[in-house]
C-alpha atoms as a PDB file:
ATOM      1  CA  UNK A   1      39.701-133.076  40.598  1.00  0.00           C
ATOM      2  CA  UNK A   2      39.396-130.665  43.087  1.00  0.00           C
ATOM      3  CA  UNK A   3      43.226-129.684  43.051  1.00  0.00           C
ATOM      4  CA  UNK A   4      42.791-128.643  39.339  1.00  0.00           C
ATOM      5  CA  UNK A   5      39.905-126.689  40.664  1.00  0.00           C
ATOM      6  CA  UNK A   6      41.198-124.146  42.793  1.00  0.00           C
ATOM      7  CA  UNK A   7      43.081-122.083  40.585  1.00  0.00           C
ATOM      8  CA  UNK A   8      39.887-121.444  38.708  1.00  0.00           C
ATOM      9  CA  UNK A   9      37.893-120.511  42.018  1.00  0.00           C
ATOM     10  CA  UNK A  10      40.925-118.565  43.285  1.00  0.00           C
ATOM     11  CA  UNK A  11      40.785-116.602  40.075  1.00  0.00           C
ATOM     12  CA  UNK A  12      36.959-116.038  40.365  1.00  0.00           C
ATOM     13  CA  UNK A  13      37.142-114.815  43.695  1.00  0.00           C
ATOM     14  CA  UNK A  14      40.352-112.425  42.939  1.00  0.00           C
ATOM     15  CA  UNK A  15      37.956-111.120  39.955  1.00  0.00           C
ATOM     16  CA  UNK A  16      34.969-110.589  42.196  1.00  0.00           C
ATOM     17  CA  UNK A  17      37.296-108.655  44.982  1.00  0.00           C
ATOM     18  CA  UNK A  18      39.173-106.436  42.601  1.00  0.00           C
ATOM     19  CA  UNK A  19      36.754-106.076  39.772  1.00  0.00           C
ATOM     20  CA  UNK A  20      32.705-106.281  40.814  1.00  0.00           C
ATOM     21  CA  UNK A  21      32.908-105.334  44.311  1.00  0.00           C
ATOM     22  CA  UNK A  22      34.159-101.894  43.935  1.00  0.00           C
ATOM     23  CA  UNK A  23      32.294-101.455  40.447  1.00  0.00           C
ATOM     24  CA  UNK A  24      29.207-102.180  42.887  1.00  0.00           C
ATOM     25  CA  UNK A  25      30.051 -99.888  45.958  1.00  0.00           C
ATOM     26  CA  UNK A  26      30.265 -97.360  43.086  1.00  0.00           C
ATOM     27  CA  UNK A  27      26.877 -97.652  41.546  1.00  0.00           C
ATOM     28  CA  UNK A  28      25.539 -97.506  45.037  1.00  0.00           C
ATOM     29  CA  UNK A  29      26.916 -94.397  45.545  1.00  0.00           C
ATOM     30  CA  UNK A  30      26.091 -92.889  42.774  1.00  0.00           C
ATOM     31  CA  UNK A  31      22.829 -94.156  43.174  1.00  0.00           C
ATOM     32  CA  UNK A  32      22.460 -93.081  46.318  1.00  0.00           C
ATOM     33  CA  UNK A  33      23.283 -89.115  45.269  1.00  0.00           C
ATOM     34  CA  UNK A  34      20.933 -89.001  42.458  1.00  0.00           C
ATOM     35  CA  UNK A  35      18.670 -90.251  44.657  1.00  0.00           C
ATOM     36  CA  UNK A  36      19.021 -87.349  47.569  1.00  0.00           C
ATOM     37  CA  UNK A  37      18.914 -84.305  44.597  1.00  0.00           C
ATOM     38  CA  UNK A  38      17.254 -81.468  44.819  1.00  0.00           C
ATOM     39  CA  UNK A  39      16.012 -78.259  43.268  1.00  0.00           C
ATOM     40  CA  UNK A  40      18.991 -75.749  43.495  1.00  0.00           C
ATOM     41  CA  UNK A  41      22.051 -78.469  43.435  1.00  0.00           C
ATOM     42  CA  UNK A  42      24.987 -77.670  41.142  1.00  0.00           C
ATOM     43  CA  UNK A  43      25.732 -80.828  38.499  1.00  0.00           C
ATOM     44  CA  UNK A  44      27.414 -81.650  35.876  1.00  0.00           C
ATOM     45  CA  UNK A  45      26.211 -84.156  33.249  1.00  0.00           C
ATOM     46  CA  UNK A  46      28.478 -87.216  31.812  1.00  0.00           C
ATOM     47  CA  UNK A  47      28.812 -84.764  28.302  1.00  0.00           C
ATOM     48  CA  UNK A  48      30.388 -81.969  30.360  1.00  0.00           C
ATOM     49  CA  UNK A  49      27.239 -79.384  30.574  1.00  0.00           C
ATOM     50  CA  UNK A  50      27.356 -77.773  33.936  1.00  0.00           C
ATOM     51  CA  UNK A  51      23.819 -76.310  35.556  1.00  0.00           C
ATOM     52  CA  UNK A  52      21.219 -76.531  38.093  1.00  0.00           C
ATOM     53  CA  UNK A  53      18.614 -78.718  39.395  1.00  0.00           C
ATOM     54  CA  UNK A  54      15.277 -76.458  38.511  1.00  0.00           C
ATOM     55  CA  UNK A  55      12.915 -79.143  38.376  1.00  0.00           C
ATOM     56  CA  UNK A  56      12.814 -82.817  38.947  1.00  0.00           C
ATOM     57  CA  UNK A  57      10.631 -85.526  37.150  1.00  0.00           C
ATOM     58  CA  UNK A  58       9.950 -89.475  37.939  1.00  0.00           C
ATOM     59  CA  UNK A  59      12.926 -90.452  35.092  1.00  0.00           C
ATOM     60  CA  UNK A  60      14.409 -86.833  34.510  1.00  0.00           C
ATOM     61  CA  UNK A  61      15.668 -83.742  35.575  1.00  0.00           C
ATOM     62  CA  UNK A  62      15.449 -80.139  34.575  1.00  0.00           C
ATOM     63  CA  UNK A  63      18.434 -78.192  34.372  1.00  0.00           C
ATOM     64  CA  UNK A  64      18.898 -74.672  34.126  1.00  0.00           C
ATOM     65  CA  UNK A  65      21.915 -74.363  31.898  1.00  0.00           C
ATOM     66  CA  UNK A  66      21.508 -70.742  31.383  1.00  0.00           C
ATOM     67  CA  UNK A  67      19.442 -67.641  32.568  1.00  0.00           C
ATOM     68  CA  UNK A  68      16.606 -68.675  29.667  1.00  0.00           C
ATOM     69  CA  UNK A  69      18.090 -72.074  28.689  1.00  0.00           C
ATOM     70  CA  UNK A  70      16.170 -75.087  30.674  1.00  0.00           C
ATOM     71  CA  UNK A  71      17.003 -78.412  29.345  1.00  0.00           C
ATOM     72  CA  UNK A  72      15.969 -81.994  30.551  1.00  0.00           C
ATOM     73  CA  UNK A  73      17.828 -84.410  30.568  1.00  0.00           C
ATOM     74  CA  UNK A  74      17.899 -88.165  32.172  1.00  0.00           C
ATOM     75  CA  UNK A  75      18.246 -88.829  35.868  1.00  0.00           C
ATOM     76  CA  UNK A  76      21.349 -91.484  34.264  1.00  0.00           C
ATOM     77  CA  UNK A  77      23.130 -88.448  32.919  1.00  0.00           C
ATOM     78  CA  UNK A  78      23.917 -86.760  35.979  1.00  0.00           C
ATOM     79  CA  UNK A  79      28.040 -87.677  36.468  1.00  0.00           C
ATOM     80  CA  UNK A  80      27.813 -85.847  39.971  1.00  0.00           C
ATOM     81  CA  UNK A  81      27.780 -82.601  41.665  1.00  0.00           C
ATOM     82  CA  UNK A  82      29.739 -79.642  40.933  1.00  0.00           C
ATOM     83  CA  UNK A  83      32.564 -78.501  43.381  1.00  0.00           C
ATOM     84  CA  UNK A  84      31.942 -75.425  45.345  1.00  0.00           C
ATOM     85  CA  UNK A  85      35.427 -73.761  44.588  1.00  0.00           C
ATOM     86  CA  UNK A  86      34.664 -74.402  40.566  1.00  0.00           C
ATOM     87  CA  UNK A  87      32.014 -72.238  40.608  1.00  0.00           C
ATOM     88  CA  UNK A  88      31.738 -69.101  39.102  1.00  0.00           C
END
């Protein structure tokens, strides 16, 4: 019984190295950024809208889009900070 086992466990634990650990460090880190932004950080959002941090809420940010344009949108939506050198 526990011969025809291991394959299956092998599997699961070839799934859970490959697969869910990385996925996880991932989240962490992306966690981890939203977490440390701040008013006057360059972003770009997961639709493709590049601006800056003007005002942060509990569940949201504000973000200056344009000289008049402030938008908010969802701390979620933030893909992750825009590149010095892209700038401009």
């Amino acid at each position: 019984m526990l011969v025809s086992m291991l394959p299956m466990v092998a599997i699961v634990v070839i799934f859970y190295f490959l697969l869910v650990m990385p996925a996880r460090k991932r989240q962490k880190k992306m966690d981890a950024m939203i977490a440390n932004l701040k008013n006057g950080d360059r972003v770009i959002t997961s639709s493709g809208i590049f601006g800056t941090i003007a005002g942060i809420k509990e569940n949201s940010f504000h973000l200056k889009i344009s000289d008049q344009v402030k938008i908010e949108i969802a701390k979620s939506a933030i893909a992750g900070l825009q590149s010095e050198e892209k700038q401009g």
